[in-house]
PDB file of N, CA and C in Angstrom:
ATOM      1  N   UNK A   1     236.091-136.157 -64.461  1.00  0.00           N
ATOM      2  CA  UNK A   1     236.218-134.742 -64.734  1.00  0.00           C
ATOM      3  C   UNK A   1     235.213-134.378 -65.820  1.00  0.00           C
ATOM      4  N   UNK A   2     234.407-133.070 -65.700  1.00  0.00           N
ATOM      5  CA  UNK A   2     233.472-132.905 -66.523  1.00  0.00           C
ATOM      6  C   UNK A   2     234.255-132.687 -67.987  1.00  0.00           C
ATOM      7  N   UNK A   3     233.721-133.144 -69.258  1.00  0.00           N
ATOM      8  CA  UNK A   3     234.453-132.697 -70.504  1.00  0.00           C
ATOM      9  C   UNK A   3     234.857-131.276 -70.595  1.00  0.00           C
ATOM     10  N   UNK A   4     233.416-130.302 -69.995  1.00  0.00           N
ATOM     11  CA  UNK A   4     234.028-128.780 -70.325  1.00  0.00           C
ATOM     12  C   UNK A   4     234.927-128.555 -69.251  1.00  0.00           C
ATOM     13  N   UNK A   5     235.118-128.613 -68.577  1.00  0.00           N
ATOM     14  CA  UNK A   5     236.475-128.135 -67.866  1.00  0.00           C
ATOM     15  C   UNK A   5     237.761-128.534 -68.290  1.00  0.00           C
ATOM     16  N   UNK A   6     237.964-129.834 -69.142  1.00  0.00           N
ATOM     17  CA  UNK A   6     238.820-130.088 -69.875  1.00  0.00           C
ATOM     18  C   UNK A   6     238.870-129.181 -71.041  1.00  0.00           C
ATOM     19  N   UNK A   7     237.656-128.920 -72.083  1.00  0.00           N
ATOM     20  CA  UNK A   7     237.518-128.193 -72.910  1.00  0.00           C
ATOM     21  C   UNK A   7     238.286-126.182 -72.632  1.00  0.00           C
ATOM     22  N   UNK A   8     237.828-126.174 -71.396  1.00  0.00           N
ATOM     23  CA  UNK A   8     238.241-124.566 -70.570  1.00  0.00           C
ATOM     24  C   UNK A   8     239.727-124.754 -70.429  1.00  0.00           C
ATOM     25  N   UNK A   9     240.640-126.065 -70.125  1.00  0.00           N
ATOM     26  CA  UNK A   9     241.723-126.110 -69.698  1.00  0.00           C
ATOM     27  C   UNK A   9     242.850-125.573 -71.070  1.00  0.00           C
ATOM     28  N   UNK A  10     242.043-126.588 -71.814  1.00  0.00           N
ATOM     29  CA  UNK A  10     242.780-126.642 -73.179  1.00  0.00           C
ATOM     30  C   UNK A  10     242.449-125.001 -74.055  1.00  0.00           C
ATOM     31  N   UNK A  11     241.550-124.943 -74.060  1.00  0.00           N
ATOM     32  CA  UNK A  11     241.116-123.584 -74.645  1.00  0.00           C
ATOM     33  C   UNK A  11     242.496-122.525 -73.790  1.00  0.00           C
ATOM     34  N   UNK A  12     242.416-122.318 -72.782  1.00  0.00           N
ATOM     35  CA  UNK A  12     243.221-121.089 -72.046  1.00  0.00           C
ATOM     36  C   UNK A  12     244.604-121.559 -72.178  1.00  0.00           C
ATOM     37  N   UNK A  13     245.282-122.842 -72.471  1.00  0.00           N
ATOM     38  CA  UNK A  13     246.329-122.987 -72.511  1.00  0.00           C
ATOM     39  C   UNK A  13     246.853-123.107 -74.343  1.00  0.00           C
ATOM     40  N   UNK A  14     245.682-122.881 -75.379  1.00  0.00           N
ATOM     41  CA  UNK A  14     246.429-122.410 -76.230  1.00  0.00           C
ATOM     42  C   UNK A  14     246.795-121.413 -76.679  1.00  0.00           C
ATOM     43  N   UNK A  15     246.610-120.177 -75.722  1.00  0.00           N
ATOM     44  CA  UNK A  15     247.604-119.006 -76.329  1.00  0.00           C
ATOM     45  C   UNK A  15     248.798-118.897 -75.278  1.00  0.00           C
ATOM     46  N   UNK A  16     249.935-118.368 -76.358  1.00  0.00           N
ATOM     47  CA  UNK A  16     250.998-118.504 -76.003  1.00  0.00           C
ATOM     48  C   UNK A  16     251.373-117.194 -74.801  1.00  0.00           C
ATOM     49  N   UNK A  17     250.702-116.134 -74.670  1.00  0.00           N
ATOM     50  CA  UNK A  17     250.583-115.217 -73.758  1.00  0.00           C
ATOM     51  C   UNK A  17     249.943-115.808 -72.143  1.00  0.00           C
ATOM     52  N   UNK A  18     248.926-116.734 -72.297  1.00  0.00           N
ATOM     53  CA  UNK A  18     248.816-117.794 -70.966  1.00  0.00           C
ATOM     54  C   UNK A  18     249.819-118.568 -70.660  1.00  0.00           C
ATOM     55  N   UNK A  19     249.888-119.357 -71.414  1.00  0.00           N
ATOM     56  CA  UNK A  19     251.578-120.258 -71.180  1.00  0.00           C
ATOM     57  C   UNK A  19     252.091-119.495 -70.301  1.00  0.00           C
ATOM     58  N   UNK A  20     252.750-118.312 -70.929  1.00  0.00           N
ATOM     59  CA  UNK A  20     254.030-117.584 -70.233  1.00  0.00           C
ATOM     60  C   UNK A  20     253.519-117.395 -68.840  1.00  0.00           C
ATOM     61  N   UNK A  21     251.830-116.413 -68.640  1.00  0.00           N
ATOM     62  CA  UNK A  21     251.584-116.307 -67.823  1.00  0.00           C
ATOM     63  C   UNK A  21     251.613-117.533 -66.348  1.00  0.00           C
ATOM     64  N   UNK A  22     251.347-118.511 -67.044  1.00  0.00           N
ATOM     65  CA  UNK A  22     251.179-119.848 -66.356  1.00  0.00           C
ATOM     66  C   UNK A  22     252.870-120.287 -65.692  1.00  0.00           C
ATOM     67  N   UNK A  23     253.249-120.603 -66.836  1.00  0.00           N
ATOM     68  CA  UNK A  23     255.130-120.392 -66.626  1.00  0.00           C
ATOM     69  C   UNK A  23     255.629-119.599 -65.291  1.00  0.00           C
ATOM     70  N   UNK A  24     255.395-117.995 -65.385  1.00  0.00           N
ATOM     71  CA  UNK A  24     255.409-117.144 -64.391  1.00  0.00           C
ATOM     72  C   UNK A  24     254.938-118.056 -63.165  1.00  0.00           C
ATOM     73  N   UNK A  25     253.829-118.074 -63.339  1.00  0.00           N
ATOM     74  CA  UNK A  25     253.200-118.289 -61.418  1.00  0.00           C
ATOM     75  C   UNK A  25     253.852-119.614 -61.148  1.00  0.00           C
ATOM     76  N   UNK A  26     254.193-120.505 -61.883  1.00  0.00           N
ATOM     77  CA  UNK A  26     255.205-121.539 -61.373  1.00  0.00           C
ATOM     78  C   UNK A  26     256.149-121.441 -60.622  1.00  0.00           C
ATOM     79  N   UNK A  27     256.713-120.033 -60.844  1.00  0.00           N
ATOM     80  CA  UNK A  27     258.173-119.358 -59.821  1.00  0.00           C
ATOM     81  C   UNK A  27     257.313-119.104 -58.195  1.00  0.00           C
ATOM     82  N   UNK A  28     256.400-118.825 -58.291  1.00  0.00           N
ATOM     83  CA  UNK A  28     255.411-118.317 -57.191  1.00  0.00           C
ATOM     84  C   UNK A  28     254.514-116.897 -57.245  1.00  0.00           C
ATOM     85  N   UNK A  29     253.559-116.827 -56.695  1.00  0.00           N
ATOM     86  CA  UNK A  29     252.342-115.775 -57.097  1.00  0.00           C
ATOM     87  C   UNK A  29     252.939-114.344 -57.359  1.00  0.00           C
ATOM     88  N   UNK A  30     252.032-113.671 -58.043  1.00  0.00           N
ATOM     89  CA  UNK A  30     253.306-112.349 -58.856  1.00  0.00           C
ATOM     90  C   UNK A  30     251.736-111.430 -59.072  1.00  0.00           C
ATOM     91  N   UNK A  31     251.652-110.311 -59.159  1.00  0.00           N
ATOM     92  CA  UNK A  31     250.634-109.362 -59.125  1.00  0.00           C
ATOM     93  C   UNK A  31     250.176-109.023 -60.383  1.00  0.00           C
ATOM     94  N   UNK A  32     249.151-108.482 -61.120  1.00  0.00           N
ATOM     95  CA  UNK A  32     248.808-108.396 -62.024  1.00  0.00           C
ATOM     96  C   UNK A  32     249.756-107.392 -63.240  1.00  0.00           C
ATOM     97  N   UNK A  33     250.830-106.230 -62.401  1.00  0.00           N
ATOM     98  CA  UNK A  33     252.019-105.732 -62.829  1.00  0.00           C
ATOM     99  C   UNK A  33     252.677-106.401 -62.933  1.00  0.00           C
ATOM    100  N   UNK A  34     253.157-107.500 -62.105  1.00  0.00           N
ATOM    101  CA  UNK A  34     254.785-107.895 -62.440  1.00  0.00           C
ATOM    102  C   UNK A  34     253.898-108.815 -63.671  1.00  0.00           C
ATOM    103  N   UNK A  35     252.744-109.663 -63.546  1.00  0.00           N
ATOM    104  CA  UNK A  35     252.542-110.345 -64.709  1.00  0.00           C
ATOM    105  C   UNK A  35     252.757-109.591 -66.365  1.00  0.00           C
ATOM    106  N   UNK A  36     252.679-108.503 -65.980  1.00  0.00           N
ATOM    107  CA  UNK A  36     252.268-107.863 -67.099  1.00  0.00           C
ATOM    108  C   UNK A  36     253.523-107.339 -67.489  1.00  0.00           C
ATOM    109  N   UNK A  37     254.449-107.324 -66.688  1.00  0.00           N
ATOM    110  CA  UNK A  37     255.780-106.798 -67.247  1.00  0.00           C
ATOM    111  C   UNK A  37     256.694-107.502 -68.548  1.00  0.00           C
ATOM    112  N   UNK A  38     256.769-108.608 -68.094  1.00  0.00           N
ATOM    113  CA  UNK A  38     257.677-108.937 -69.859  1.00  0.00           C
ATOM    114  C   UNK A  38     256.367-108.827 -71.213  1.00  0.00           C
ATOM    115  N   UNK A  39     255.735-108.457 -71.098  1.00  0.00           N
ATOM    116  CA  UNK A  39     254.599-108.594 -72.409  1.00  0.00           C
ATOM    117  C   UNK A  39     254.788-106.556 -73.134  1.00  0.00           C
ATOM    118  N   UNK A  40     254.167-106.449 -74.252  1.00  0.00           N
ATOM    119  CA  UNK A  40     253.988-105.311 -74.508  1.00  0.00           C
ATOM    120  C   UNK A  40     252.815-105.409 -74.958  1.00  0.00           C
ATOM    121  N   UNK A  41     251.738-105.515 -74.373  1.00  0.00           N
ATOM    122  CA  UNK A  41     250.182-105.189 -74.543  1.00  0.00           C
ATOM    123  C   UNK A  41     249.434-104.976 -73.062  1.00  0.00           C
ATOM    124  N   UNK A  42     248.719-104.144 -73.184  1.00  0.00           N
ATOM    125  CA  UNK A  42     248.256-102.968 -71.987  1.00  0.00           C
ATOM    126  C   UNK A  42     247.029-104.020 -70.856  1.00  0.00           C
ATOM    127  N   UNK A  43     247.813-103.138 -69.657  1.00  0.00           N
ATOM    128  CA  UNK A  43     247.124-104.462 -68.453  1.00  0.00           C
ATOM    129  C   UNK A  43     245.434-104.673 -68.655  1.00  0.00           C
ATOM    130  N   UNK A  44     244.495-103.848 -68.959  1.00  0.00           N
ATOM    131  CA  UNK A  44     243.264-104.652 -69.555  1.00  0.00           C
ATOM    132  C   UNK A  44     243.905-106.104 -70.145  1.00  0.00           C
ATOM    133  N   UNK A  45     243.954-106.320 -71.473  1.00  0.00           N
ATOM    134  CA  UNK A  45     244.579-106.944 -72.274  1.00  0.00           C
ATOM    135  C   UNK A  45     244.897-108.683 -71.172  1.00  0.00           C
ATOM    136  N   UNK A  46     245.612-107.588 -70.247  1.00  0.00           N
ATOM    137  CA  UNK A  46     246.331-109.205 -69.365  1.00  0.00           C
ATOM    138  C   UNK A  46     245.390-109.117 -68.650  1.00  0.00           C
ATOM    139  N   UNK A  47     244.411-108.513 -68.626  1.00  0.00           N
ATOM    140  CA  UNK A  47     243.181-108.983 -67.218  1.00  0.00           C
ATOM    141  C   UNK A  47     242.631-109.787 -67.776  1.00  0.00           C
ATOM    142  N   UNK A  48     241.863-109.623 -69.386  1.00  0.00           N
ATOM    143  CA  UNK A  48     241.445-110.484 -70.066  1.00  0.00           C
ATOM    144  C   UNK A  48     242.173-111.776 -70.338  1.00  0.00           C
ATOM    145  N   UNK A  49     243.461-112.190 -70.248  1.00  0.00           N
ATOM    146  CA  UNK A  49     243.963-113.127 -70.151  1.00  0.00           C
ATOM    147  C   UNK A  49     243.752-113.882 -68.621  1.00  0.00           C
ATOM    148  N   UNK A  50     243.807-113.010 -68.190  1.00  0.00           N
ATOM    149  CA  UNK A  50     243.787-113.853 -66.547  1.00  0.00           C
ATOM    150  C   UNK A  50     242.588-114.128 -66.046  1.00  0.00           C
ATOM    151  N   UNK A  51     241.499-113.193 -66.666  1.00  0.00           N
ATOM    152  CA  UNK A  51     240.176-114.165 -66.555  1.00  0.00           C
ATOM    153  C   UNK A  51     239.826-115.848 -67.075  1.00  0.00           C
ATOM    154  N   UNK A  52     240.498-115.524 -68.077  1.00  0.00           N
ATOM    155  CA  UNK A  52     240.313-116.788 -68.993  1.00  0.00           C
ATOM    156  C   UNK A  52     240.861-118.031 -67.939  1.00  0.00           C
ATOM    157  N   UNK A  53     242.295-117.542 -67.700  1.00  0.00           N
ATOM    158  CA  UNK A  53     243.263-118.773 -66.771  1.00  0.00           C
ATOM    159  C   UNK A  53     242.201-118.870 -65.732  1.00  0.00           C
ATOM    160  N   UNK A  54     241.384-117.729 -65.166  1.00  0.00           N
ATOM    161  CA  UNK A  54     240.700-118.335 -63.807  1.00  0.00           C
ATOM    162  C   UNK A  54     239.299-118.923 -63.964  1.00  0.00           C
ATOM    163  N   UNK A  55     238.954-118.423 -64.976  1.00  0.00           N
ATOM    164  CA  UNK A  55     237.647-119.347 -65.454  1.00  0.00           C
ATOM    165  C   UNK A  55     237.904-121.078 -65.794  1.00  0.00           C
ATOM    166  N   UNK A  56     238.890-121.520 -66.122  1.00  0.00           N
ATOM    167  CA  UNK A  56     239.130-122.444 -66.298  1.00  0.00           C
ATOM    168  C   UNK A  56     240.112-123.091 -64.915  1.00  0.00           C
ATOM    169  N   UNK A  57     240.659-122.605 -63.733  1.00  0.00           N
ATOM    170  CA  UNK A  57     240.391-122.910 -62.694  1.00  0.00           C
ATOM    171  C   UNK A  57     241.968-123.167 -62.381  1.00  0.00           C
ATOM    172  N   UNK A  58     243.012-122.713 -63.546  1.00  0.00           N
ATOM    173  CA  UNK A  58     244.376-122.601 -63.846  1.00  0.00           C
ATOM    174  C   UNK A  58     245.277-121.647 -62.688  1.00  0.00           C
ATOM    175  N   UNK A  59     244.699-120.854 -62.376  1.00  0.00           N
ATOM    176  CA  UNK A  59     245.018-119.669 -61.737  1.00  0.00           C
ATOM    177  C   UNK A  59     243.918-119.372 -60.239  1.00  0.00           C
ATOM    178  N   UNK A  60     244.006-119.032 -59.130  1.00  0.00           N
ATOM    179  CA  UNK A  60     243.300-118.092 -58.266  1.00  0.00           C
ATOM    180  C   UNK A  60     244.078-116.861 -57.951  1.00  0.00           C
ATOM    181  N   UNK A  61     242.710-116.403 -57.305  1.00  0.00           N
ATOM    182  CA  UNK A  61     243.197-114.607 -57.294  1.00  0.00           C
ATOM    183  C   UNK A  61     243.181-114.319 -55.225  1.00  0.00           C
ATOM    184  N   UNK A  62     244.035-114.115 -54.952  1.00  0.00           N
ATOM    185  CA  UNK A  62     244.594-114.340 -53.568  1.00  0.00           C
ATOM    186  C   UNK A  62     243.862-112.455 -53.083  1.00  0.00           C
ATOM    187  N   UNK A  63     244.348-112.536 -52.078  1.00  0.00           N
ATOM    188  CA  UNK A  63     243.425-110.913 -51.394  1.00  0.00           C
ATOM    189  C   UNK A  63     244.581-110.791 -50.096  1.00  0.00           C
ATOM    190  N   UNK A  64     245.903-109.735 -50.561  1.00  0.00           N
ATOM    191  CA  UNK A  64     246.351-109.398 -49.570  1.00  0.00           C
ATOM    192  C   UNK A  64     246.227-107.280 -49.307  1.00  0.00           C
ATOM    193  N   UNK A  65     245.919-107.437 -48.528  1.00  0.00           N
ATOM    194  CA  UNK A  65     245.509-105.655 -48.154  1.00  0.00           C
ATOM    195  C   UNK A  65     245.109-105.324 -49.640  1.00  0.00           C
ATOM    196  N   UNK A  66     245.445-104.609 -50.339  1.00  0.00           N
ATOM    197  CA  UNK A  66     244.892-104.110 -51.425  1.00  0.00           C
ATOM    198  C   UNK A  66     245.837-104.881 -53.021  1.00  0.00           C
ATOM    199  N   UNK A  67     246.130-105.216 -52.500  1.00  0.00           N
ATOM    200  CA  UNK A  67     246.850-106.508 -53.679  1.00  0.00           C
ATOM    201  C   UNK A  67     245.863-107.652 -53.934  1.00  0.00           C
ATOM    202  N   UNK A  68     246.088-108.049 -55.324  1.00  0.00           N
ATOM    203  CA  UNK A  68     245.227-109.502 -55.656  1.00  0.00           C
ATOM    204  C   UNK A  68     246.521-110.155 -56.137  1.00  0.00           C
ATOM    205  N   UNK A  69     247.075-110.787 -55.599  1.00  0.00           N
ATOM    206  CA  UNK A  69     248.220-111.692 -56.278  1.00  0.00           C
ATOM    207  C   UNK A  69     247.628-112.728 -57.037  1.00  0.00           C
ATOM    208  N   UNK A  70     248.251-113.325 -57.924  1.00  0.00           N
ATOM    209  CA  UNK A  70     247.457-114.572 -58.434  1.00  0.00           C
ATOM    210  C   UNK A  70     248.571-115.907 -58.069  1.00  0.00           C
ATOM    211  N   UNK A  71     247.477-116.749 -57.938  1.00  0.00           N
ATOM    212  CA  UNK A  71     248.862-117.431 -58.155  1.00  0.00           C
ATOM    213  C   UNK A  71     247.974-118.971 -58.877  1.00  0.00           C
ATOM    214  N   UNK A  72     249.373-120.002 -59.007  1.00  0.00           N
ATOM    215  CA  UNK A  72     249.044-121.161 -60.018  1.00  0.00           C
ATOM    216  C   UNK A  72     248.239-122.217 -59.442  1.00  0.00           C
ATOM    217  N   UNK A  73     247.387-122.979 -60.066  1.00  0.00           N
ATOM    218  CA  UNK A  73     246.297-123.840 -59.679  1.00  0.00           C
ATOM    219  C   UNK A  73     247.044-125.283 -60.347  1.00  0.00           C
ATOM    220  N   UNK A  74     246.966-126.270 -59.877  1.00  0.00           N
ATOM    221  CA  UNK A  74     247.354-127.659 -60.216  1.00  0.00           C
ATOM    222  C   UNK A  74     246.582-128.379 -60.733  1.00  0.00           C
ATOM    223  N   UNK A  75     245.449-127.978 -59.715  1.00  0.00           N
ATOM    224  CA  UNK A  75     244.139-129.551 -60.462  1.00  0.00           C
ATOM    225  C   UNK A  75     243.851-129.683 -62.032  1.00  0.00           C
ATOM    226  N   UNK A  76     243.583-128.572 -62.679  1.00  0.00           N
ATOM    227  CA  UNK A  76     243.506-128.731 -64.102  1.00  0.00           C
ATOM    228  C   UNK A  76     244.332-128.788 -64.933  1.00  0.00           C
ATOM    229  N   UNK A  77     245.809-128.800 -64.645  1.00  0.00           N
ATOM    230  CA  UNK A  77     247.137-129.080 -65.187  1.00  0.00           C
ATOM    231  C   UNK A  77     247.126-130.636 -65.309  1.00  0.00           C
ATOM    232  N   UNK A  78     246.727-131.212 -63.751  1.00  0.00           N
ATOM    233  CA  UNK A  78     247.001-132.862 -63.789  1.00  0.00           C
ATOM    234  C   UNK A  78     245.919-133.357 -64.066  1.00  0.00           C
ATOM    235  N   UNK A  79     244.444-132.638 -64.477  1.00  0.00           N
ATOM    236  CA  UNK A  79     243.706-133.762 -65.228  1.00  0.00           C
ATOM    237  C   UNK A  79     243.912-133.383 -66.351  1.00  0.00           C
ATOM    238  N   UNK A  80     244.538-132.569 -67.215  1.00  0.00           N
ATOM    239  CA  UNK A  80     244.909-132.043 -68.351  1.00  0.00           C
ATOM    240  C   UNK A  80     245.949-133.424 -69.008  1.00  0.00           C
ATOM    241  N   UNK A  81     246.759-133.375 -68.466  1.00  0.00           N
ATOM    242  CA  UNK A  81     248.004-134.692 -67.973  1.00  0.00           C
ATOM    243  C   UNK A  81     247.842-135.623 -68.183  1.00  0.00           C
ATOM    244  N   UNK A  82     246.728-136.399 -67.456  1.00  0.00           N
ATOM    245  CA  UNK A  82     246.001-137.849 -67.136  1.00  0.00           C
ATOM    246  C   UNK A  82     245.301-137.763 -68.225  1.00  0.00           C
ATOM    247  N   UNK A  83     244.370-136.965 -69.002  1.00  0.00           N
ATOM    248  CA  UNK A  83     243.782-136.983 -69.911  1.00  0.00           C
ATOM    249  C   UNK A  83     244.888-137.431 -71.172  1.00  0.00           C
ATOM    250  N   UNK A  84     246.133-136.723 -71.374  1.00  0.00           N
ATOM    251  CA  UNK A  84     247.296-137.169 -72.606  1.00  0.00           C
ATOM    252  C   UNK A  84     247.801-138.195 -72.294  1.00  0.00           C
ATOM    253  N   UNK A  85     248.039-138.718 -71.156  1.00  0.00           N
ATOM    254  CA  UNK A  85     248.328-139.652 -70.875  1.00  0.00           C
ATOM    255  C   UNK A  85     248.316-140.713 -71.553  1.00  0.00           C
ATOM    256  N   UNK A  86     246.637-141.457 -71.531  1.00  0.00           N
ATOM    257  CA  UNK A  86     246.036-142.161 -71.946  1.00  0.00           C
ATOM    258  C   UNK A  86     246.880-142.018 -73.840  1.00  0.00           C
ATOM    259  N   UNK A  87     246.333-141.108 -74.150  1.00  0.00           N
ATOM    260  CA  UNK A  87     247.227-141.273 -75.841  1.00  0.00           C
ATOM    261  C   UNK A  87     248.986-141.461 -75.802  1.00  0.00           C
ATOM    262  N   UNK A  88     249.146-140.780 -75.255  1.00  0.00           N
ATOM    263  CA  UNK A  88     250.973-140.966 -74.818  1.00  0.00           C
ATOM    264  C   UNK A  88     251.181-142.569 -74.822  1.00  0.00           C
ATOM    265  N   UNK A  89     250.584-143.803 -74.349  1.00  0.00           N
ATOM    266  CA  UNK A  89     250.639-145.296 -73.820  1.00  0.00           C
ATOM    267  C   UNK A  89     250.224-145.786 -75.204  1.00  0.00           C
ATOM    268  N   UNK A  90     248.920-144.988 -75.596  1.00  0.00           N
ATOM    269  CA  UNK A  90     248.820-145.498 -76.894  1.00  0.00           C
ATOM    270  C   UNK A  90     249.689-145.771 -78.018  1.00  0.00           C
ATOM    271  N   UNK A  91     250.317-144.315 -78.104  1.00  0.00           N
ATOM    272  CA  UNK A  91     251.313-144.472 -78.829  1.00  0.00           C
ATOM    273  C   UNK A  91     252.616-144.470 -78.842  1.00  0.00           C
ATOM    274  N   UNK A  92     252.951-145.082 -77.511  1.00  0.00           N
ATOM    275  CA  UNK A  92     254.026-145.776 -76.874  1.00  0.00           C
ATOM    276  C   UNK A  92     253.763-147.262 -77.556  1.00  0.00           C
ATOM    277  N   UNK A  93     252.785-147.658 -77.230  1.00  0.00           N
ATOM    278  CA  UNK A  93     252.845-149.190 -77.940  1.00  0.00           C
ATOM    279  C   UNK A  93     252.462-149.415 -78.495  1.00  0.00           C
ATOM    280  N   UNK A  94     251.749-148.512 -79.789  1.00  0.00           N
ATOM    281  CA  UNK A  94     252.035-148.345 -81.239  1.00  0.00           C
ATOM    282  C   UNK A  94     253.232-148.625 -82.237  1.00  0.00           C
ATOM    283  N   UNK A  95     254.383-147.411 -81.402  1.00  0.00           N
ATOM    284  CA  UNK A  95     255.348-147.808 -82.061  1.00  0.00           C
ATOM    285  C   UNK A  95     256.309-148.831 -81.185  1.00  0.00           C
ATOM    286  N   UNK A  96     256.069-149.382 -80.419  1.00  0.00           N
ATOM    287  CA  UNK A  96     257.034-151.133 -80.280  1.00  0.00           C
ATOM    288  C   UNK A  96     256.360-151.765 -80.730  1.00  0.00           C
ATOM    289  N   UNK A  97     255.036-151.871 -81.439  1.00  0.00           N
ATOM    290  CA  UNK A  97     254.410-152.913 -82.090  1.00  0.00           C
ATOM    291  C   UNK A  97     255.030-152.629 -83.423  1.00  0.00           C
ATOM    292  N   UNK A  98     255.024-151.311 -84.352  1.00  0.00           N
ATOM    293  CA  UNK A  98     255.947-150.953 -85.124  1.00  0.00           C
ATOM    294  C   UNK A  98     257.395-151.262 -85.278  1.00  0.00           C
ATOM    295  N   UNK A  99     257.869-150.931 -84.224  1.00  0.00           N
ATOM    296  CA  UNK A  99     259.363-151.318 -84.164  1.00  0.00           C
ATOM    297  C   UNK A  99     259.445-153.145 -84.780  1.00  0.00           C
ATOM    298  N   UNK A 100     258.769-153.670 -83.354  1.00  0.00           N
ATOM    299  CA  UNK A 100     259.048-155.682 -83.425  1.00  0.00           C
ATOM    300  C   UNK A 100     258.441-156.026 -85.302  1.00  0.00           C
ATOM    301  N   UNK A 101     257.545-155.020 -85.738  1.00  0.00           N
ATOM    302  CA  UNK A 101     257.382-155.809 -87.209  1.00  0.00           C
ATOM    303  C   UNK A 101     258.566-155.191 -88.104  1.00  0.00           C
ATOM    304  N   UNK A 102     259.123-154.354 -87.768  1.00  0.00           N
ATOM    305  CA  UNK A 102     260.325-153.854 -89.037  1.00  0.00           C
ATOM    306  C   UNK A 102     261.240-154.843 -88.819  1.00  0.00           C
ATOM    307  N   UNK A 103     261.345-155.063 -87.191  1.00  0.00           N
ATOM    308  CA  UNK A 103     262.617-156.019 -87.173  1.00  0.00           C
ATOM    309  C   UNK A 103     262.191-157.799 -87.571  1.00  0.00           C
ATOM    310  N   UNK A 104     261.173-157.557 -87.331  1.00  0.00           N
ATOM    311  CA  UNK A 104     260.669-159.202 -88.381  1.00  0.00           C
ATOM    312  C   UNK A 104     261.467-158.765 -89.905  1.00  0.00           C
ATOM    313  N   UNK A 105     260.690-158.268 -90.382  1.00  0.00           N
ATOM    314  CA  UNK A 105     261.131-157.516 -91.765  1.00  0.00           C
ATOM    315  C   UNK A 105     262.014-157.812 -92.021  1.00  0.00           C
ATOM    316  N   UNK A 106     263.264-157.107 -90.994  1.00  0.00           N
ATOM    317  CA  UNK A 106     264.764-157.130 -91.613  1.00  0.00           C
ATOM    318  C   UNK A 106     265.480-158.166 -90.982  1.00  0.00           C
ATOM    319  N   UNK A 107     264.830-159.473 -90.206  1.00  0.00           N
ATOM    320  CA  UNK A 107     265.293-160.205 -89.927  1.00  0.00           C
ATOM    321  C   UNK A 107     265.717-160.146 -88.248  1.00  0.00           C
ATOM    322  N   UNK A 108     265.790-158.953 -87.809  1.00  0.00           N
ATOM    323  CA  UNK A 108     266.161-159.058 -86.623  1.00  0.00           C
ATOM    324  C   UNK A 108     265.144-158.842 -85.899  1.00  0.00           C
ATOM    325  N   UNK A 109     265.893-159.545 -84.380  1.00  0.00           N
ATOM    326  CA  UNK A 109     265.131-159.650 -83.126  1.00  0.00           C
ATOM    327  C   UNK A 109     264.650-158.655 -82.683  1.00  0.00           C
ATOM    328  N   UNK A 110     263.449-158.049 -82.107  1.00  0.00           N
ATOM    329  CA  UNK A 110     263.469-156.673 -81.658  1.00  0.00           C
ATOM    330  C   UNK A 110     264.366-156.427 -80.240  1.00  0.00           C
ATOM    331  N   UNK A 111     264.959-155.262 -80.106  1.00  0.00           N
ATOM    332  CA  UNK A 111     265.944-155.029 -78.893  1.00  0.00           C
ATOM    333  C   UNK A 111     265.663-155.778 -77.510  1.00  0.00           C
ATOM    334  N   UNK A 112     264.466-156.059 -76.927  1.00  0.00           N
ATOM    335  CA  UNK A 112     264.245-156.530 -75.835  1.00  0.00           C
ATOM    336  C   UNK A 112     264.538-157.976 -75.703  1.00  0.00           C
ATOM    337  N   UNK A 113     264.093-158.909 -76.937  1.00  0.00           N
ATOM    338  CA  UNK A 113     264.618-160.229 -76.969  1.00  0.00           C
ATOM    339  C   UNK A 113     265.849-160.259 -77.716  1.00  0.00           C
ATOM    340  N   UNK A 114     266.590-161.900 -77.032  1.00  0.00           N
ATOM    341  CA  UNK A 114     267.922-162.031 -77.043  1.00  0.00           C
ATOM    342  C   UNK A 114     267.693-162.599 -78.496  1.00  0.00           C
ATOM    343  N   UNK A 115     269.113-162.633 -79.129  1.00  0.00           N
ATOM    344  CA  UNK A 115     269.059-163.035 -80.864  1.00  0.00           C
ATOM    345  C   UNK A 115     268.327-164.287 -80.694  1.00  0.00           C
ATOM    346  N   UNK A 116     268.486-164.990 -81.824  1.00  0.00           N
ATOM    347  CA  UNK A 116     267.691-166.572 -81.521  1.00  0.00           C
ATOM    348  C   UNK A 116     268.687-167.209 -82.514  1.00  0.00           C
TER     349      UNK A 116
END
């Protein structure tokens, strides 16, 4: 995956007005009104948000008769994912390497091995 598209993923998913938006299309595709309905800032405002989600490849914009529904994009969610991943394992076995030295420490076995 190219870095900037990771960089675009992360960028559009730290404001908390995308989230929601993102949240939303999870239920299934919703129009640039209903998106705009639980917010109180004016639909420009959420267009400019929804550019952002589609520049970064979060969102597409669907074409029914005179409707653009949007709806939610996956691929940059799950290399978003796979990318934390990798640190998530890290520091998964960070702390059982942490854990097994406290229990040296205090004498005990760490949970996985039997006492001795």
């Amino acid at each position: 995956m190219p870095p900037d598209r990771l960089d675009h993923t992360f960028s559009a998913l730290a404001d908390p007005t995308r989230r929601a938006i993102l949240a939303r299309l999870a239920a299934g595709e919703a129009t640039v009104t209903e998106l705009a309905e639980p917010f109180e800032i004016s639909l420009p405002a959420i267009s400019r948000h929804l550019k952002v989600l589609e520049r970064a490849g979060l969102i597409a914009r669907g074409r029914e008769a005179q409707w653009r529904p949007r709806s939610l994009q996956s691929g940059p969610l799950k290399e978003a994912t796979e990318w934390l991943e990798q640190y998530r394992r890290f520091w998964e076995h960070s702390l059982d390497r942490l854990e097994e030295h406290l229990a040296e420490l205090q004498g005990k076995a760490p949970k996985d091995e039997p006492n001795r």
